[in-house]
C-alpha atoms as a PDB file:
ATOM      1  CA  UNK A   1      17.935  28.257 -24.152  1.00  0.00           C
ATOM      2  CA  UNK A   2      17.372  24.726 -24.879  1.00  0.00           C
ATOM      3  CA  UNK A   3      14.101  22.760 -24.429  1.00  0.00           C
ATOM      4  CA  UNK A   4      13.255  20.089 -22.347  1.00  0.00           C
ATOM      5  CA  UNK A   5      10.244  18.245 -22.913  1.00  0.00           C
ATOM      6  CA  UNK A   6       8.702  16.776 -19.240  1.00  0.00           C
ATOM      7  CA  UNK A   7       6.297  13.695 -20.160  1.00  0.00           C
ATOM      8  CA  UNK A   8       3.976  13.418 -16.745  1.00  0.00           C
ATOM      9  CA  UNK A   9       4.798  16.306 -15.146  1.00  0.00           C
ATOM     10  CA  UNK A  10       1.534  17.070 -13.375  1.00  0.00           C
ATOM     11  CA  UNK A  11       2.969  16.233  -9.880  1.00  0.00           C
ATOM     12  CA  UNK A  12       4.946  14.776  -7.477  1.00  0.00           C
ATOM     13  CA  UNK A  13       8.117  14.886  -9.001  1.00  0.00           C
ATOM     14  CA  UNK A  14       7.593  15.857 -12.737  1.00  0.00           C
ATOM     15  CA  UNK A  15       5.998  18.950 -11.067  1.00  0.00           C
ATOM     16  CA  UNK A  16       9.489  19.538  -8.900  1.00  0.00           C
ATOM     17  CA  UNK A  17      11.234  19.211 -12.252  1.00  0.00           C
ATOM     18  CA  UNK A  18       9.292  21.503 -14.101  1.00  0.00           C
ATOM     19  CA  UNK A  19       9.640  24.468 -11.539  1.00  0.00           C
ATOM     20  CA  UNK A  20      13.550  23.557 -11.451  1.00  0.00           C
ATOM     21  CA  UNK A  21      13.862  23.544 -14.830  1.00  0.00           C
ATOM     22  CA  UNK A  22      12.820  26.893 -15.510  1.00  0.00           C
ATOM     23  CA  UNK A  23      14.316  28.248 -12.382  1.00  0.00           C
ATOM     24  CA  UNK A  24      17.623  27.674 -14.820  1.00  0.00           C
ATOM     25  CA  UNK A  25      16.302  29.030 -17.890  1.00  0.00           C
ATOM     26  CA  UNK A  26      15.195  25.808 -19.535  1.00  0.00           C
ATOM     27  CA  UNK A  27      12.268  26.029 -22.248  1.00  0.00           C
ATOM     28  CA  UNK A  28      10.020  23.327 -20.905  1.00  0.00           C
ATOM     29  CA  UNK A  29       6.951  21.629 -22.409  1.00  0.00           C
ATOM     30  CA  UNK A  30       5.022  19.136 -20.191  1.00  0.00           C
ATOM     31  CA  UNK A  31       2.932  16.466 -22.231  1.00  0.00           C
ATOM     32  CA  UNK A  32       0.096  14.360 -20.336  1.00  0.00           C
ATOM     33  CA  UNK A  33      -3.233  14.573 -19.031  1.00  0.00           C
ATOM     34  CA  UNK A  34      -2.850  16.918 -15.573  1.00  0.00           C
ATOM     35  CA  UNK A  35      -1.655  20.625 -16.118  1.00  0.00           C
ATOM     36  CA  UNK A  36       1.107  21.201 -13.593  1.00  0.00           C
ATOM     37  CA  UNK A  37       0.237  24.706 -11.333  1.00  0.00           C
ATOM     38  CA  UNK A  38       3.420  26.066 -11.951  1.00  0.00           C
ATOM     39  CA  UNK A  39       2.205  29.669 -13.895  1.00  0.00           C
ATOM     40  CA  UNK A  40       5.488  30.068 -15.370  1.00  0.00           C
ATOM     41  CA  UNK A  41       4.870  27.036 -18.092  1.00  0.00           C
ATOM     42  CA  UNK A  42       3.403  28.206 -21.427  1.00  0.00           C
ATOM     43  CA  UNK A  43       2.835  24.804 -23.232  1.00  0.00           C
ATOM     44  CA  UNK A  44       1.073  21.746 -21.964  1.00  0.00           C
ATOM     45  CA  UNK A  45      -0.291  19.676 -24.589  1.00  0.00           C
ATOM     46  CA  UNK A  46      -2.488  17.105 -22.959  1.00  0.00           C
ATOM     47  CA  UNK A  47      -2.512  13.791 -24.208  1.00  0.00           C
ATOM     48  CA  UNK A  48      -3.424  10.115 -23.070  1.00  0.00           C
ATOM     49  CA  UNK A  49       0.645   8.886 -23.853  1.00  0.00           C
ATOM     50  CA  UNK A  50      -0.568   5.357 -23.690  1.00  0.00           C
ATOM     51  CA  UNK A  51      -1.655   5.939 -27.209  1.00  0.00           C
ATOM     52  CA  UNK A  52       0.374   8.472 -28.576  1.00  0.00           C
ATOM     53  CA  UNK A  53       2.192   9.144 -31.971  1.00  0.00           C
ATOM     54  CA  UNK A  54       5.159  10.214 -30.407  1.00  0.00           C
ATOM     55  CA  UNK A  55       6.831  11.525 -33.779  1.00  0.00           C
ATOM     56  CA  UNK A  56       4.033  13.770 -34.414  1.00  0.00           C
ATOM     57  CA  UNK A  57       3.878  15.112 -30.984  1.00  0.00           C
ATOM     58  CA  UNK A  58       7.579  15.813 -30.471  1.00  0.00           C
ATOM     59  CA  UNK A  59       7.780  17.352 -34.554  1.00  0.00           C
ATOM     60  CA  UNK A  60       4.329  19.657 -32.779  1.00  0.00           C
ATOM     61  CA  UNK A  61       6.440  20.901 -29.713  1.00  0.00           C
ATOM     62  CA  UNK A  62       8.851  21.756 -32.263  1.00  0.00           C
ATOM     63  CA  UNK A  63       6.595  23.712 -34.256  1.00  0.00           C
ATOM     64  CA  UNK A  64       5.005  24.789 -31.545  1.00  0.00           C
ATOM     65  CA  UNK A  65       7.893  26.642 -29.344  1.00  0.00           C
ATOM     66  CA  UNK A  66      10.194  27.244 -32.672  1.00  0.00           C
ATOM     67  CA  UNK A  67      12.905  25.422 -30.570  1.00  0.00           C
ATOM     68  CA  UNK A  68      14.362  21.985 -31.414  1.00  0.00           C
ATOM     69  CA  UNK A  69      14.161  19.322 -28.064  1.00  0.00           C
ATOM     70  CA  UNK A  70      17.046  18.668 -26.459  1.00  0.00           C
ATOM     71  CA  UNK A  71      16.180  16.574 -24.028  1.00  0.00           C
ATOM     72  CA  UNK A  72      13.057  14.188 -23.209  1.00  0.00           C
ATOM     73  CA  UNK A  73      11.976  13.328 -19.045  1.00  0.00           C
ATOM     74  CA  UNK A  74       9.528  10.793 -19.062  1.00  0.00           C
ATOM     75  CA  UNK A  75       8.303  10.677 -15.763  1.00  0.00           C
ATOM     76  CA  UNK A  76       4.662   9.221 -15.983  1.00  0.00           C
ATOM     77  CA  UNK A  77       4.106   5.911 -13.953  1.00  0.00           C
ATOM     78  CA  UNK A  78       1.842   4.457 -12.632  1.00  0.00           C
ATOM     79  CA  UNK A  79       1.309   1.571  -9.952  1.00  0.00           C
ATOM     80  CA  UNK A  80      -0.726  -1.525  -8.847  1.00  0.00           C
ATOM     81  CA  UNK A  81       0.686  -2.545  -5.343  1.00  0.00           C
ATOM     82  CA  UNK A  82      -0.097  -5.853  -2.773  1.00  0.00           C
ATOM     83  CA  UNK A  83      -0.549  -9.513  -3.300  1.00  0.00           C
ATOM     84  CA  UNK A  84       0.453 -10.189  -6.630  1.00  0.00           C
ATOM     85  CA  UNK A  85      -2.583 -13.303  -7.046  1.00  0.00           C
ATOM     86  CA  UNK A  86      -4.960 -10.659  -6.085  1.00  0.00           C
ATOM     87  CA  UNK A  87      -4.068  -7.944  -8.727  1.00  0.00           C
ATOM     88  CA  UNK A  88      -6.365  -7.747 -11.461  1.00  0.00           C
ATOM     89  CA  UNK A  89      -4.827  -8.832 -14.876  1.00  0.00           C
ATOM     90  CA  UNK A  90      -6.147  -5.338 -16.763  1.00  0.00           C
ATOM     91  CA  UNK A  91      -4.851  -3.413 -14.199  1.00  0.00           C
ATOM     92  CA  UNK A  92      -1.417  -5.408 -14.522  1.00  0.00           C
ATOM     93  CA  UNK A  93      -1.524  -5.014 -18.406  1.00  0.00           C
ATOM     94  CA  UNK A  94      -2.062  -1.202 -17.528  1.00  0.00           C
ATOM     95  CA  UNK A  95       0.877  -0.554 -14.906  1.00  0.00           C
ATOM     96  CA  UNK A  96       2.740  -2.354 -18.107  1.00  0.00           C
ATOM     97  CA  UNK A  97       1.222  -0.258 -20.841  1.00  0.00           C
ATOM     98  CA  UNK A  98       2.212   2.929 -19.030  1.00  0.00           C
ATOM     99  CA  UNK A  99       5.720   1.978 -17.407  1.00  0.00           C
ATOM    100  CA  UNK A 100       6.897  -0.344 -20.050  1.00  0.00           C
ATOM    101  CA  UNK A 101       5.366   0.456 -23.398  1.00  0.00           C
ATOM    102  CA  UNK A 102       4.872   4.346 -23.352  1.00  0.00           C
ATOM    103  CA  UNK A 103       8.500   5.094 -22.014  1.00  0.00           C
ATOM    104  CA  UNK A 104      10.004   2.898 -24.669  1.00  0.00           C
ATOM    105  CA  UNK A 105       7.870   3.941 -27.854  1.00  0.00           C
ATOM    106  CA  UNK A 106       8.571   7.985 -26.619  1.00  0.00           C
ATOM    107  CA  UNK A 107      12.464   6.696 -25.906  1.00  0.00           C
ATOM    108  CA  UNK A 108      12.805   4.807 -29.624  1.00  0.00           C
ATOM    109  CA  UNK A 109      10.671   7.635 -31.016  1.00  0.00           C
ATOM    110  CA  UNK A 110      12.719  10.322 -29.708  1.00  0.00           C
ATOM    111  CA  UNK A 111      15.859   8.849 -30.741  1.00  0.00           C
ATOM    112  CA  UNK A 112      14.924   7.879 -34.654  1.00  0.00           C
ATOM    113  CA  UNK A 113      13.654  11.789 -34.400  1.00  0.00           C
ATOM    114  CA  UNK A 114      17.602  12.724 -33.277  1.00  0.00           C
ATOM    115  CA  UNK A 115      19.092  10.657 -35.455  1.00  0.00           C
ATOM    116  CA  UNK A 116      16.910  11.134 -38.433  1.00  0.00           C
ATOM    117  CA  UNK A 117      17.421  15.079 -37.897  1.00  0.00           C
ATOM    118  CA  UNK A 118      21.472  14.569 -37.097  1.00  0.00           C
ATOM    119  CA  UNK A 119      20.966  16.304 -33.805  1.00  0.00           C
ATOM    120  CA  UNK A 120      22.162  15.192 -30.303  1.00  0.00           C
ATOM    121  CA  UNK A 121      19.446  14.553 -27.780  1.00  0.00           C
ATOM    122  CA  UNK A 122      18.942  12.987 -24.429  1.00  0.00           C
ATOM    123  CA  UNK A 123      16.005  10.443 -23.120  1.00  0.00           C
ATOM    124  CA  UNK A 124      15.641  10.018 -19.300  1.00  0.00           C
ATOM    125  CA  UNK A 125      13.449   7.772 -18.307  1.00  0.00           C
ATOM    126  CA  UNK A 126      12.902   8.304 -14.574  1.00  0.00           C
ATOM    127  CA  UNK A 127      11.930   4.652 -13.242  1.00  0.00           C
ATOM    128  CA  UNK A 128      12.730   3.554  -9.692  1.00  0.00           C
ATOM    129  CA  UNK A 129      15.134   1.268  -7.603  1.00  0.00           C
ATOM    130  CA  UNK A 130      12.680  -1.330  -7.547  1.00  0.00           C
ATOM    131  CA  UNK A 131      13.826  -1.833 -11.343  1.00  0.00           C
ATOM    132  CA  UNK A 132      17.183  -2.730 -10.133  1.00  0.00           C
ATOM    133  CA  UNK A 133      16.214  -4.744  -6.665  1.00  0.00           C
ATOM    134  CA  UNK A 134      12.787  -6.810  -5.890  1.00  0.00           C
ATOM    135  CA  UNK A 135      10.501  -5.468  -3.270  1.00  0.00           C
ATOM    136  CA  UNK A 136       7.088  -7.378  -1.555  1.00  0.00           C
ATOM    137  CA  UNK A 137       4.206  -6.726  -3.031  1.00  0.00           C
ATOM    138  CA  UNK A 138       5.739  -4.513  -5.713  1.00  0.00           C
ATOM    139  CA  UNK A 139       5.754  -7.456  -8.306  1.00  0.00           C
ATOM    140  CA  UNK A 140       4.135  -6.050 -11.336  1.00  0.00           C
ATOM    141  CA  UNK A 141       5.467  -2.291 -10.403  1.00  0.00           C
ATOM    142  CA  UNK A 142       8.956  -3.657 -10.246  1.00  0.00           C
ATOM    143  CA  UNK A 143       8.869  -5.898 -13.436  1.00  0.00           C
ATOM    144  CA  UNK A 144       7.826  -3.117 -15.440  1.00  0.00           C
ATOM    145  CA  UNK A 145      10.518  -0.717 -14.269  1.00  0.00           C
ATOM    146  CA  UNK A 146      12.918  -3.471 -14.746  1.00  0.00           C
ATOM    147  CA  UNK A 147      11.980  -4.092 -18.293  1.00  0.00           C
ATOM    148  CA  UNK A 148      11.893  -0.598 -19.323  1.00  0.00           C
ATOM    149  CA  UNK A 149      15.623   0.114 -17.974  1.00  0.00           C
ATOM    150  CA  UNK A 150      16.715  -3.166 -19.964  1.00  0.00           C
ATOM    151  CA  UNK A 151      14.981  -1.934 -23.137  1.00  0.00           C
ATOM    152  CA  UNK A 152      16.498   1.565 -22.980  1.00  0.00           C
ATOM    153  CA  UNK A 153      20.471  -0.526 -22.497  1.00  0.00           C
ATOM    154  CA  UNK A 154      19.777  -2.291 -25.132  1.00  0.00           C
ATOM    155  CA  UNK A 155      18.536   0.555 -27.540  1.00  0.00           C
ATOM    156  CA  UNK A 156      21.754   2.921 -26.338  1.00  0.00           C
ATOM    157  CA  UNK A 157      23.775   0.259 -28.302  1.00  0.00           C
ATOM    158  CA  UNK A 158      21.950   1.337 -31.453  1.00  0.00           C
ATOM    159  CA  UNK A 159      22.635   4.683 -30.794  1.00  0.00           C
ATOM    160  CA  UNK A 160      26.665   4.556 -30.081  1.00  0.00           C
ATOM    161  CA  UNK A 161      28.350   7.317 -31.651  1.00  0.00           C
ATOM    162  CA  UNK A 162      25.558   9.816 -32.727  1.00  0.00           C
ATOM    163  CA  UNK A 163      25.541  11.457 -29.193  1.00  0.00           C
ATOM    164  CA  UNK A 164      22.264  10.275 -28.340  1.00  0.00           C
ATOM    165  CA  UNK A 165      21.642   9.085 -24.754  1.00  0.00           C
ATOM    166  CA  UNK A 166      18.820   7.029 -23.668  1.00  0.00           C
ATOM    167  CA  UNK A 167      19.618   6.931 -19.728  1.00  0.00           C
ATOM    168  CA  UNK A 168      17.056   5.494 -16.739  1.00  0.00           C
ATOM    169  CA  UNK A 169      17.544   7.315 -13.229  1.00  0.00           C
ATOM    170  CA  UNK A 170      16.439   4.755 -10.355  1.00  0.00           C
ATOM    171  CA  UNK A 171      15.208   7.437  -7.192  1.00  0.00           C
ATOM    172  CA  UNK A 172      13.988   5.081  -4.703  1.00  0.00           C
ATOM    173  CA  UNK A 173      10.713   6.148  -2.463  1.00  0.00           C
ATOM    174  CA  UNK A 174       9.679   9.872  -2.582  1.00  0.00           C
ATOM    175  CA  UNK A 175       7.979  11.943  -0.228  1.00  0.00           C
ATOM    176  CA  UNK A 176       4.627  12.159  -2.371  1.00  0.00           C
ATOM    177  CA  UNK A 177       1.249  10.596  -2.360  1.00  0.00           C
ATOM    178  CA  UNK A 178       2.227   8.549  -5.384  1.00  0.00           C
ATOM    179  CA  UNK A 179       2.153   5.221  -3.254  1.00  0.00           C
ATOM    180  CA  UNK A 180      -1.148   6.442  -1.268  1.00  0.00           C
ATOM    181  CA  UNK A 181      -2.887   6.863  -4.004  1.00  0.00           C
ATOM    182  CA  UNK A 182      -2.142   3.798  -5.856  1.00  0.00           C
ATOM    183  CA  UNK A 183      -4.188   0.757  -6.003  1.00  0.00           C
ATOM    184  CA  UNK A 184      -3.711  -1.674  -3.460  1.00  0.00           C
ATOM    185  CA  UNK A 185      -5.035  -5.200  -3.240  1.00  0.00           C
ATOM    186  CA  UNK A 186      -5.311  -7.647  -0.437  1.00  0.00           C
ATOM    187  CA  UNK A 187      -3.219  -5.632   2.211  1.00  0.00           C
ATOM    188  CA  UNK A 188      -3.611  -2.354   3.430  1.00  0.00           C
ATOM    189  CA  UNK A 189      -2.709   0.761   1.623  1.00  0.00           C
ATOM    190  CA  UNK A 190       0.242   2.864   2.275  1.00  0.00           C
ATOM    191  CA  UNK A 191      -0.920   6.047   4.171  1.00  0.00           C
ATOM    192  CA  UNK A 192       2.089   7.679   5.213  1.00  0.00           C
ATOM    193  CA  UNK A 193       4.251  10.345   2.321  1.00  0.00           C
ATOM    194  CA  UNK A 194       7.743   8.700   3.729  1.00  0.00           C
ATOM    195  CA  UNK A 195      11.177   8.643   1.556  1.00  0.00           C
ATOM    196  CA  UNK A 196      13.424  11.072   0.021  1.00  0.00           C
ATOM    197  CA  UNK A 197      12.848  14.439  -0.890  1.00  0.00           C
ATOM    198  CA  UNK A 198      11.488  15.454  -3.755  1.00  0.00           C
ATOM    199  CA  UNK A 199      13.666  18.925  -4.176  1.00  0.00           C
ATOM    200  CA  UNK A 200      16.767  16.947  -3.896  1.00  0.00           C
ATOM    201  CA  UNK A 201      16.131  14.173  -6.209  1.00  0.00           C
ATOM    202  CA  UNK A 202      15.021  16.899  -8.540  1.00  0.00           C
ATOM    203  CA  UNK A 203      18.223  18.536  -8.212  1.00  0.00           C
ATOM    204  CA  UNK A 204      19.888  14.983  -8.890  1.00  0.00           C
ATOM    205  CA  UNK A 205      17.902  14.398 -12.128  1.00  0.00           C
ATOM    206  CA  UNK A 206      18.684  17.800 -13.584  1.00  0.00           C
ATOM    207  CA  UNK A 207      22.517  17.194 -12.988  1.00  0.00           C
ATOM    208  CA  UNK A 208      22.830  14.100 -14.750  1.00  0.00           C
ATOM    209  CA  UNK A 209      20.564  15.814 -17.505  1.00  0.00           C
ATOM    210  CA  UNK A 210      23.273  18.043 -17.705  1.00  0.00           C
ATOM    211  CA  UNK A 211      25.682  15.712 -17.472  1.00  0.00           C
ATOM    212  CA  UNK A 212      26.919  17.164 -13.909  1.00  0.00           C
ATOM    213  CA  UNK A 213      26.246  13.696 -12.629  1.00  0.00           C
ATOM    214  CA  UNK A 214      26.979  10.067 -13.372  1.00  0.00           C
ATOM    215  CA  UNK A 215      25.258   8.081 -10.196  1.00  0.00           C
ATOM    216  CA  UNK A 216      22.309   7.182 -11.873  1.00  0.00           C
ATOM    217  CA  UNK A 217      20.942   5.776  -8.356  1.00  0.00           C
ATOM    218  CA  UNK A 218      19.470   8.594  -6.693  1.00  0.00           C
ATOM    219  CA  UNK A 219      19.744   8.448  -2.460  1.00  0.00           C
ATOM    220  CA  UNK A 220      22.030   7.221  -0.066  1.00  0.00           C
ATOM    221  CA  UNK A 221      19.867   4.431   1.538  1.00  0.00           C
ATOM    222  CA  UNK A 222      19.312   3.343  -2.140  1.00  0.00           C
ATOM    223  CA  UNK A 223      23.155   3.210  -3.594  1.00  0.00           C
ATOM    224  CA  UNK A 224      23.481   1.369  -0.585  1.00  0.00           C
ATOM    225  CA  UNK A 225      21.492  -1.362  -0.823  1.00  0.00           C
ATOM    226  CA  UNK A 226      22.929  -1.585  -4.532  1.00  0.00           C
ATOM    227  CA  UNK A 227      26.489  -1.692  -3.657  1.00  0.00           C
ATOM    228  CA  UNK A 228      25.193  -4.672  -0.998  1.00  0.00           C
ATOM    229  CA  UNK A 229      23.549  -6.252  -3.203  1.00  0.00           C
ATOM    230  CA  UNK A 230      26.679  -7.070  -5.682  1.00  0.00           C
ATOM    231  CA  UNK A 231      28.628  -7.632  -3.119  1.00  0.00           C
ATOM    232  CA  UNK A 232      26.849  -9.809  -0.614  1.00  0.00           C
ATOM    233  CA  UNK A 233      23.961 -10.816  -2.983  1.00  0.00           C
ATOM    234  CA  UNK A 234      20.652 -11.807  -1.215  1.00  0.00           C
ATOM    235  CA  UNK A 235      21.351 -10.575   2.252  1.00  0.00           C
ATOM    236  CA  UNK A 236      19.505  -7.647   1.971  1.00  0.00           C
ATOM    237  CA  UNK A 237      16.711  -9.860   0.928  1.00  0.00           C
ATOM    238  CA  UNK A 238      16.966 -12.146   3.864  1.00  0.00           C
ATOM    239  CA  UNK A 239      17.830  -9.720   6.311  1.00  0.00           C
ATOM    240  CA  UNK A 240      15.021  -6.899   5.317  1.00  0.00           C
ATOM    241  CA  UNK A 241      13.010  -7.655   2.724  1.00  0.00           C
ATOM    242  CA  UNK A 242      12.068 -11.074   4.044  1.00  0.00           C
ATOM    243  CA  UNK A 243      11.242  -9.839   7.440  1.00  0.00           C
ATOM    244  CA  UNK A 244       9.187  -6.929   5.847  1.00  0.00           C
ATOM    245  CA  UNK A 245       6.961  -8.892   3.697  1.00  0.00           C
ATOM    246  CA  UNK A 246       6.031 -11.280   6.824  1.00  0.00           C
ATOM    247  CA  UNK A 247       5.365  -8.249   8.696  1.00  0.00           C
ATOM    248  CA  UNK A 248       2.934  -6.583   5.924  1.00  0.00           C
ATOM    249  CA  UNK A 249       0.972 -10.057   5.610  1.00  0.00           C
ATOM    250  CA  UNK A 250       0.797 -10.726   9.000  1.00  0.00           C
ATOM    251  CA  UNK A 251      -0.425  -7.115  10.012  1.00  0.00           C
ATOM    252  CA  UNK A 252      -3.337  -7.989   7.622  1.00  0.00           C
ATOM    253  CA  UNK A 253      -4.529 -11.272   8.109  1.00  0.00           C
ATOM    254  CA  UNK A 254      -4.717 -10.368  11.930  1.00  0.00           C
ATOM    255  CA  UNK A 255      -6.043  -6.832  10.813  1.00  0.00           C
END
């Protein structure tokens, strides 16, 4: 049985990946500061991972369950949406400290712990299309995910050979309240749960975790507009995203 550990997996998604997980026999400990409701899971450790020592934590799981980790999820996030000028700068350093610098200090953490311990291991960082393709209003949100997916190709190269993979999924908008209950400044909030399903992308992420998968751009709509993208750069921008953004402001300054 091997053991996955789930960092943020208190709901939406992580919660989705949790039940999943141990619908196929996975061990699975979920780190963070919400307990997910699935009564199957025996160990949560909660934990503020903004400040964590991730070496001690994953060597306690380990001691803990009496089961090495394969794998590490890290699907924590979190989000400060609207006009950029407006955002406050703490709450821009905090969308950074979460998305940026907790995913990469549990990613190098967890592969010096491999590699230290000669064991193979696998790091998914679960970020979002936005990392790979600018959206309005989603500055800060989208720089974030876009350094963290940079970070983790740049630390794979450190890791060739020793069959440790540091990977980063890009879903793009899920059917959750992750977006309605993020902060929004200077336009209105989103209210609606729109996007992909959340069982589905579940079922993506737990393929490539098991290496069933190698599309590591989860949805149709969203491989789309990344295929368009390289091949006609900027039309989706001018053709959508352009369009959309005059919309949003519009709707608000009239509003």
């Amino acid at each position: 049985m091997k053991q996955v550990t789930i960092v943020g997996g208190g709901g939406g998604l992580g919660s989705k990946l949790v039940e999943q997980l141990l619908d196929r026999d996975y061990r699975v400990t979920v780190v963070g500061r919400t307990r997910p409701k699935e009564p199957r899971l025996q160990n949560f450790l909660t934990t503020d991972v903004t400040h964590t020592d991730w070496r001690s934590l994953y060597a306690t799981i380990e001691k803990l369950t009496g089961a090495p980790i394969s794998a590490v999820v890290f699907v924590a996030g979190t989000a400060a949406f609207g006009r950029t000028a407006q955002i406050p700068p703490d709450r821009a350093r905090h969308t950074f400290e979460l998305n940026f610098w907790a995913c990469t200090s549990a990613a190098t953490a967890a592969a010096e712990y491999w590699s230290e311990a000669r064991r193979p291991g696998k790091f998914l960082a679960i970020l979002s299309i936005v990392a790979r393709h600018a959206v309005p209003l989603e500055a800060y949100y989208s720089a974030s995910k876009a350094a963290a997916a940079r970070f983790l190709e740049s630390l794979q190269f450190e890791y060739a050979g020793r069959k440790i993979e540091l990977m980063s999924v890009f879903p793009g908008m899920l059917k959750t309240p992750f977006r309605r209950r993020a902060e929004w400044y200077g336009v209105t909030s989103a209210s609606d749960e729109q996007g992909a399903d959340v069982q589905q992308t579940s079922r993506a992420i737990i393929r490539l975790l098991e290496g069933r998968r190698r599309t590591r751009v989860i949805g149709w709509r969203e491989r789309s507009i990344d295929v368009a993208d390289h091949v006609l750069p900027g039309v989706y921008d001018r053709v959508v995203l352009r369009a959309r953004a005059r919309k949003l402001l519009a709707f608000d300054a009239v509003s």
